[in-house]
Protein backbone atom coordinates (compact mmCIF):
# COMPACT_ATOMS: atom_id res chain seq x y z
CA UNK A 1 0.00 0.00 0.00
CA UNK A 2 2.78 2.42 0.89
CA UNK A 3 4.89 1.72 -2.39
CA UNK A 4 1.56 2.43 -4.41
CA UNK A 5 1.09 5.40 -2.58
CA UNK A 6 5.03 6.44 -2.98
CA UNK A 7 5.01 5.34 -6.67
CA UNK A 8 1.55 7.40 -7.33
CA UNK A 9 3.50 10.28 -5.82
CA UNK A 10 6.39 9.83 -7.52
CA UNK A 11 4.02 9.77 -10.86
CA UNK A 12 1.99 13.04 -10.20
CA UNK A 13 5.14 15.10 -8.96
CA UNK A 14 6.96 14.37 -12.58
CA UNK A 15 3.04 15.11 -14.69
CA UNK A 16 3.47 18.46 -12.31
CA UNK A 17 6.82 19.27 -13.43
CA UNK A 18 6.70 18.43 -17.04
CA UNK A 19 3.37 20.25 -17.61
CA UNK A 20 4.90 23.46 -15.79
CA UNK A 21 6.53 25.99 -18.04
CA UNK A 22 10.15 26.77 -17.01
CA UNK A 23 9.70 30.79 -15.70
CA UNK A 24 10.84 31.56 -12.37
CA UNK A 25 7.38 32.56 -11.33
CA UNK A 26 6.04 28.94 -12.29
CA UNK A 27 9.47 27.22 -10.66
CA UNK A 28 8.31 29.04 -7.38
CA UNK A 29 4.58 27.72 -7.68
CA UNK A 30 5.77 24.16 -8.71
CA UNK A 31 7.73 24.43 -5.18
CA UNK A 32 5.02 25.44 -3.40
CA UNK A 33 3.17 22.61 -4.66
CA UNK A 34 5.62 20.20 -4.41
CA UNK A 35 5.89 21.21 -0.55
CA UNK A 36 2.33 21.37 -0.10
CA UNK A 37 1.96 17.29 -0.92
CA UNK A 38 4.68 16.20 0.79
CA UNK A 39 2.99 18.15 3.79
CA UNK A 40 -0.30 16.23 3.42
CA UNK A 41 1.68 12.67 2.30
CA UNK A 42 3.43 12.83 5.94
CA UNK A 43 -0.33 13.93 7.26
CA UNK A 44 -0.97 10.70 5.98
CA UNK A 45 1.52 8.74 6.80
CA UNK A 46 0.95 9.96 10.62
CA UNK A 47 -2.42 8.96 10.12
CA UNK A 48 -2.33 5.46 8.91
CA UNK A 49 -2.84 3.68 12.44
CA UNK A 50 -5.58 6.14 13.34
CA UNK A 51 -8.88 4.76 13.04
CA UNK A 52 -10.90 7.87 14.00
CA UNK A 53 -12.36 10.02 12.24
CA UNK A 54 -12.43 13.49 12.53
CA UNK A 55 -15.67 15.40 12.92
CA UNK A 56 -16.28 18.30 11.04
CA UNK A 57 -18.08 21.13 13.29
CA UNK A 58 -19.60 23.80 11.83
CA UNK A 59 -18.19 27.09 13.71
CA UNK A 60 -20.01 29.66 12.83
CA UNK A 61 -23.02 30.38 15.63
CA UNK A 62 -26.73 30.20 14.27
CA UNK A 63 -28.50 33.17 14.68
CA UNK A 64 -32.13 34.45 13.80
CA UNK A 65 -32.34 37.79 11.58
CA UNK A 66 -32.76 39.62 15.18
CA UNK A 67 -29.70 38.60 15.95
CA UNK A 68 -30.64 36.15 18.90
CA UNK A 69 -28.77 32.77 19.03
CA UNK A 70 -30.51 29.54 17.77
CA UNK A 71 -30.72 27.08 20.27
CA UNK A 72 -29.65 23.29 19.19
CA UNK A 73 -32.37 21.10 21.01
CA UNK A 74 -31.56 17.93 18.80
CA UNK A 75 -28.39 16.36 18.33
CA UNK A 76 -26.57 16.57 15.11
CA UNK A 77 -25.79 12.80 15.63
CA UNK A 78 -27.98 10.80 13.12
CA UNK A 79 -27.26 7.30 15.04
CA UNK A 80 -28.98 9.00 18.20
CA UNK A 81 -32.08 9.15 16.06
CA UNK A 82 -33.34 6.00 17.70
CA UNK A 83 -33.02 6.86 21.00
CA UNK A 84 -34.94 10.61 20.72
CA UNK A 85 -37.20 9.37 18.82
CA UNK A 86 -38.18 6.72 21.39
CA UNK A 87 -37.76 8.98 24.22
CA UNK A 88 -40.64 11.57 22.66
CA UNK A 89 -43.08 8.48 22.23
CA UNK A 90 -42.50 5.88 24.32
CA UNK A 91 -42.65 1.97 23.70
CA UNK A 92 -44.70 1.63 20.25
CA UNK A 93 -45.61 -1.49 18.53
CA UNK A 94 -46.80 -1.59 15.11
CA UNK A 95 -48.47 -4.19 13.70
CA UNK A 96 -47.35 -6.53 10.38
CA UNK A 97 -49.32 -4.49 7.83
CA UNK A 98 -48.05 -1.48 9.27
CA UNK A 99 -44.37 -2.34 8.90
CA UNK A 100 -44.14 -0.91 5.32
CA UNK A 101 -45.54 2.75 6.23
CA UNK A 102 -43.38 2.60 9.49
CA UNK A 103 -40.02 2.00 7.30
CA UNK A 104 -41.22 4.78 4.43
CA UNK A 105 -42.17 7.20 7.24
CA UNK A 106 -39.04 7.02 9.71
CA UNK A 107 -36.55 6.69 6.35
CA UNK A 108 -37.81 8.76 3.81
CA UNK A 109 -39.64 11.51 5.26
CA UNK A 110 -38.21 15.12 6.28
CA UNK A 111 -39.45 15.03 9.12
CA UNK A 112 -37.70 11.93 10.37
CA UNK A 113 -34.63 12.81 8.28
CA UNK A 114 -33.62 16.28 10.16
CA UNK A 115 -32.55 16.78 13.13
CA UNK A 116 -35.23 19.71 13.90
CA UNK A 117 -37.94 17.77 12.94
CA UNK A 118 -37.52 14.56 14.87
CA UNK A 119 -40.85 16.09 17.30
CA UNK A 120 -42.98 16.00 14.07
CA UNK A 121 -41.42 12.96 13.10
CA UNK A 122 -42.55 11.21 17.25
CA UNK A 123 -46.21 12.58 16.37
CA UNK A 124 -46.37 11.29 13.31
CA UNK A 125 -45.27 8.03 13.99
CA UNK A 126 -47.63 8.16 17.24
CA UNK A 127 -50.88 8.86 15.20
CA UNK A 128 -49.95 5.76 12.48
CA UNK A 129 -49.56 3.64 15.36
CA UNK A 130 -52.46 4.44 17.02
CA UNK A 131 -54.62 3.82 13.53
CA UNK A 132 -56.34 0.80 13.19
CA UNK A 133 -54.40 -1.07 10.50
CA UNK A 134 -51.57 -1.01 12.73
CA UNK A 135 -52.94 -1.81 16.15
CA UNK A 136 -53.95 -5.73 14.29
CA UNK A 137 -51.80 -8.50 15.02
């Protein structure tokens, strides 16, 4: 994996260097470059026993045209999904011809898609499982 990664390298450095015109200005930029992916090859390199992932927060702060801050009360976290979802209904049990409206609504639906929503998304699911379709079996 590393000689790949050393010979692919190797490969794009000389593409960079014949396909850059031989000025002084260009010589400088070729550097630049050059120094540039050898910077993010050792990255890399560092990297290769790491099996975390980074997560990438957004940093500027939410704010309403007034100016006031937006509150987050949902996590960002899509595998927590289950659990607040749960939490704002309770135990619910649907029924076997209710399965197929349960997996459209909680997978394909806005409102149990976003984050904001996921209140909606607890009614919703509520109401279908309090119909009478999904209260057989």
């Amino acid at each position: 994996m590393r000689t790949l990664r050393a010979l692919l390298l190797v490969m794009g450095l000389i593409v960079l260097t014949c396909t850059s015109s031989q000025s002084d200005v260009s010589e400088n930029k070729v550097e630049k470059v050059f120094r540039r992916i050898m910077e993010i090859m050792r990255q890399v390199e560092n990297r290769v026993g790491d099996t975390s992932v980074p997560e990438m927060k957004e940093t500027r702060p939410l704010k309403t045209e007034s100016g006031e801050r937006i509150l987050e009360i949902f996590p960002r976290d899509l595998r927590r999904k289950e659990k607040v979802i749960k939490h704002l209904t309770g135990p619910l049990y649907f029924g076997p011809k209710c399965r197929k409206d349960v997996y459209r609504l909680y997978h394909n639906t806005r409102d149990c898609t976003i984050p904001a929503y996921y209140k909606r998304c607890a009614r919703l699911l509520t109401r279908l499982a309090g119909t009478p379709r999904c209260q057989e079996g």
